[in-house]
Protein backbone atom coordinates (compact mmCIF):
# COMPACT_ATOMS: atom_id res chain seq x y z
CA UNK A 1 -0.85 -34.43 71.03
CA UNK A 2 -0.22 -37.07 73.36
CA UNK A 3 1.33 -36.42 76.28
CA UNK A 4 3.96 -39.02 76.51
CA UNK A 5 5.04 -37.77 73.43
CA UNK A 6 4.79 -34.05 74.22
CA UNK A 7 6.93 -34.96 77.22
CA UNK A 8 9.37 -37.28 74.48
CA UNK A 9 9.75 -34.41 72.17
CA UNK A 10 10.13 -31.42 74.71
CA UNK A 11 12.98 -33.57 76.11
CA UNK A 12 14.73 -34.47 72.69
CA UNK A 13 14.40 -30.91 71.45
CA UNK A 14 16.02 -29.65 74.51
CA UNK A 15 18.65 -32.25 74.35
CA UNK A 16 18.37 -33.34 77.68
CA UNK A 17 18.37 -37.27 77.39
CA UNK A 18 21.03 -38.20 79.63
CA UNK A 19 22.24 -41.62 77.79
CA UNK A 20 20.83 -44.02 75.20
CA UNK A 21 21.21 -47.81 76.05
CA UNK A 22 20.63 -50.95 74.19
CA UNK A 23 19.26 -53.85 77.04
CA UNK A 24 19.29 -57.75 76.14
CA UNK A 25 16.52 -59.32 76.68
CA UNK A 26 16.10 -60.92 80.54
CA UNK A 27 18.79 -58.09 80.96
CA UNK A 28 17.53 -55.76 84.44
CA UNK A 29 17.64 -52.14 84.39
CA UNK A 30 17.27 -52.08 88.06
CA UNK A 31 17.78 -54.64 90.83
CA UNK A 32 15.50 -54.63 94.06
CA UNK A 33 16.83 -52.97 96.81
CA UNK A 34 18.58 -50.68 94.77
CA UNK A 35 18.05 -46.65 94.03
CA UNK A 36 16.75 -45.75 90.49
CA UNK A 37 15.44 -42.41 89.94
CA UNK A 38 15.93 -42.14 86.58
CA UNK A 39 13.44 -42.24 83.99
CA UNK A 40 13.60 -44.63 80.81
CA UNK A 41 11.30 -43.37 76.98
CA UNK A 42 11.05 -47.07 75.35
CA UNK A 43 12.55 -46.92 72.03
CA UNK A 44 12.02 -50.02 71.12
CA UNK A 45 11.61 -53.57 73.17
CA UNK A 46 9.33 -54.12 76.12
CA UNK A 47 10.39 -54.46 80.01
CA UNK A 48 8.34 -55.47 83.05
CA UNK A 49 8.49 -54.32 86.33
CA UNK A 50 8.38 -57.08 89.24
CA UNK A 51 8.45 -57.79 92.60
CA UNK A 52 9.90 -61.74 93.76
CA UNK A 53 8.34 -63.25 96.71
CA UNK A 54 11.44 -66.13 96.96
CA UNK A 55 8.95 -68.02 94.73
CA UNK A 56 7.53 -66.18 91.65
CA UNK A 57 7.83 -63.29 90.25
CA UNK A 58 4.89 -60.70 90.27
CA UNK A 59 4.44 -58.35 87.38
CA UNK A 60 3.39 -55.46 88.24
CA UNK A 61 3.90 -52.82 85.49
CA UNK A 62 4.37 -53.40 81.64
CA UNK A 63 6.17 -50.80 79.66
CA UNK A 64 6.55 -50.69 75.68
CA UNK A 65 7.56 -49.11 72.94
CA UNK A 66 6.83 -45.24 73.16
CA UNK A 67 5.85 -45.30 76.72
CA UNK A 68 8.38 -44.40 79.95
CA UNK A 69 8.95 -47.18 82.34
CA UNK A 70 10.42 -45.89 85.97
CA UNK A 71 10.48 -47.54 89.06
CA UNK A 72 8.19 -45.04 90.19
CA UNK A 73 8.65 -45.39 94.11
CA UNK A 74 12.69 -45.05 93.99
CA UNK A 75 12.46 -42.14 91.54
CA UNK A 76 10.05 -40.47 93.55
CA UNK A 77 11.12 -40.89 96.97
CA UNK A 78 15.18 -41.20 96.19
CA UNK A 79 14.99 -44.44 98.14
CA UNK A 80 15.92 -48.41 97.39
CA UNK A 81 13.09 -50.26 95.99
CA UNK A 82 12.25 -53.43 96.06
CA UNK A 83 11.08 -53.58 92.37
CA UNK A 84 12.96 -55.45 89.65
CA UNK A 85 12.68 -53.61 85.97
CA UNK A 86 14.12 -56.08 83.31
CA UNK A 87 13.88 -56.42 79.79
CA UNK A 88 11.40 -59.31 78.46
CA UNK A 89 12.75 -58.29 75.05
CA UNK A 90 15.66 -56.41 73.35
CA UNK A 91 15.35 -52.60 74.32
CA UNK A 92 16.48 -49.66 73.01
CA UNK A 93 16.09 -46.92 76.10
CA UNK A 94 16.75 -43.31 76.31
CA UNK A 95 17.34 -42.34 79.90
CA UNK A 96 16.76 -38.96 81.55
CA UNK A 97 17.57 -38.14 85.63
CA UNK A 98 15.43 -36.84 87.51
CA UNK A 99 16.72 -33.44 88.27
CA UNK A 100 16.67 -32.65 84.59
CA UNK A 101 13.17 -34.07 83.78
CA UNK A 102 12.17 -32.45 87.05
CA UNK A 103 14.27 -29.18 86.31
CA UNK A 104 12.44 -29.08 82.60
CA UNK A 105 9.01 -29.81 84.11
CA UNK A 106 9.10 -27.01 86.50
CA UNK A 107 10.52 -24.44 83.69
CA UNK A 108 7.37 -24.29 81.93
CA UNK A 109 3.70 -24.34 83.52
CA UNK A 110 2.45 -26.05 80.31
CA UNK A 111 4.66 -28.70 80.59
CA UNK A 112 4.22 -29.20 84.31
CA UNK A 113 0.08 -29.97 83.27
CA UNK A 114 1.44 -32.77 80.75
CA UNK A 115 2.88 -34.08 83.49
CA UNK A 116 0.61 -33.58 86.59
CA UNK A 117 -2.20 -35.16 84.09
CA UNK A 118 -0.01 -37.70 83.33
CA UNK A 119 0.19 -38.63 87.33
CA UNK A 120 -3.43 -38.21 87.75
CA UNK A 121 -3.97 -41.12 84.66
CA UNK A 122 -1.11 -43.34 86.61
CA UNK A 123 -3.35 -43.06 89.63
CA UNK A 124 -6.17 -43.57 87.82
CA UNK A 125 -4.82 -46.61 86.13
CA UNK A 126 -3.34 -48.17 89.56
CA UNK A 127 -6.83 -47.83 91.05
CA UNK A 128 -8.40 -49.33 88.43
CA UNK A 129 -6.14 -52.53 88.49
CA UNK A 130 -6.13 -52.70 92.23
CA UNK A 131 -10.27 -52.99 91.95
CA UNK A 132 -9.48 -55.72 89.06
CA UNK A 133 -7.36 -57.75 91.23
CA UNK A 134 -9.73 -57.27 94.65
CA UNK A 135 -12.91 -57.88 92.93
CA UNK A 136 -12.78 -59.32 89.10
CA UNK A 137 -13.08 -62.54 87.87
CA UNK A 138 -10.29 -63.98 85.93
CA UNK A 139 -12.40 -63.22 82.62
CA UNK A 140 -13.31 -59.89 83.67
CA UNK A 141 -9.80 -59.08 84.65
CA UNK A 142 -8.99 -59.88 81.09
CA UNK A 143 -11.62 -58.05 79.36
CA UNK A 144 -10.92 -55.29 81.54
CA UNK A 145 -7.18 -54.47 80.81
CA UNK A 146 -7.76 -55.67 77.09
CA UNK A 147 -10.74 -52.61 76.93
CA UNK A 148 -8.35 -50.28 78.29
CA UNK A 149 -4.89 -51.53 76.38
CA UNK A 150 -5.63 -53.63 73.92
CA UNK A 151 -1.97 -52.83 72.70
CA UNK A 152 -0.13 -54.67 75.21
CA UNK A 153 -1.16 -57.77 73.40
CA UNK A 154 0.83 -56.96 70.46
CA UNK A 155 3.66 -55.90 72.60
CA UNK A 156 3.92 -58.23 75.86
CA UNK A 157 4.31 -62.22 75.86
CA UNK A 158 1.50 -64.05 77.62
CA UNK A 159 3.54 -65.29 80.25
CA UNK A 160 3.82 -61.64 81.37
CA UNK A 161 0.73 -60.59 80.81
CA UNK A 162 -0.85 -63.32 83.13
CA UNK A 163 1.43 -62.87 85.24
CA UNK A 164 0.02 -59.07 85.74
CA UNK A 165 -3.46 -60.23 85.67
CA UNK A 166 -2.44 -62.60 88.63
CA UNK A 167 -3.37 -66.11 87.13
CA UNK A 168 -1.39 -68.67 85.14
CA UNK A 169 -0.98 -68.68 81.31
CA UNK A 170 -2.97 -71.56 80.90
CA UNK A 171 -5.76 -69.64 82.17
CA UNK A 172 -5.16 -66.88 80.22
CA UNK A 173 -5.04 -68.85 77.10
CA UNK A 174 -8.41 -70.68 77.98
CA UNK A 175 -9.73 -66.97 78.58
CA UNK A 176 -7.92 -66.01 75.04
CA UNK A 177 -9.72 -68.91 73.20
CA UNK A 178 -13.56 -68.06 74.71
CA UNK A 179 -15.72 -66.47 72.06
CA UNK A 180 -16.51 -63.18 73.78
């Protein structure tokens, strides 16, 4: 089973989801320099996580439907953030603190591997996109994160998506309409 899931289900069949919210689109689940450590299962809808320089915004994270979305620095050092998280459209979010995702992880050794794994792919997948950005062509930054989420392009306008491979959506639609 997946593990996103696993962790989904273990938390709805121990009825532990702390709230369910409904979040308009360019609505923010968390503002920078704020404290979030709570952690969000996309329902439905799709959210980005930013940072703003005073002159763009920088995607950094892309969350969508059956995936969680935190803002993973406040939730795990219990500390502001500078991070944004806001809705790029209409979500439907179930929300569980930390103490009880952490208090349900702990409880069961099997569970606590989901999870651990689940850390270990997040690293993974942050490496991977800081080599992207260092290193990669525009092109190859494309066919990169299309090879290893070829989903997010149903899920996540362009605008966003460019924005996360750091160059402008004109680029990314010239990249788009290159026969590969």
């Amino acid at each position: 089973m997946n593990p996103i899931q696993a962790l989904a289900d273990r938390i709805e069949s121990q009825n532990l989801w702390g709230k369910e919210i409904t979040i308009a689109r360019n609505e923010y689940v968390k503002m920078a320099d704020t404290t979030d450590t709570n952690l969000y299962y996309i329902v439905s809808g799709s959210l980005h996580i930013f940072v703003d320089d005073g002159e763009k915004q920088h995607t950094i994270r892309l969350g969508y439907q059956d995936n969680f979305i935190a803002s993973l620095d406040s939730f795990i050092s219990e500390q502001p953030s500078e991070l944004y998280i806001q809705a790029i459209k209409k979500c439907q979010l179930k929300v569980i603190t930390k103490a009880a995702f952490m208090e349900m992880v702990h409880s069961d050794a099997d569970l606590f591997a989901v999870w651990f794994s689940l850390l270990e792919q997040m690293i993974f997948q942050q490496m991977e996109r800081e080599k992207d950005l260092l290193i990669a062509s525009p092109q190859e930054r494309y066919r990169r994160v299309w090879e290893r989420s070829p989903q997010l392009f149903q899920h996540i306008p362009n605008k966003y998506i460019a924005s996360y491979l750091r160059m402008t959506p004109e680029t990314l639609s010239r990249i788009k309409k290159k026969p590969t």
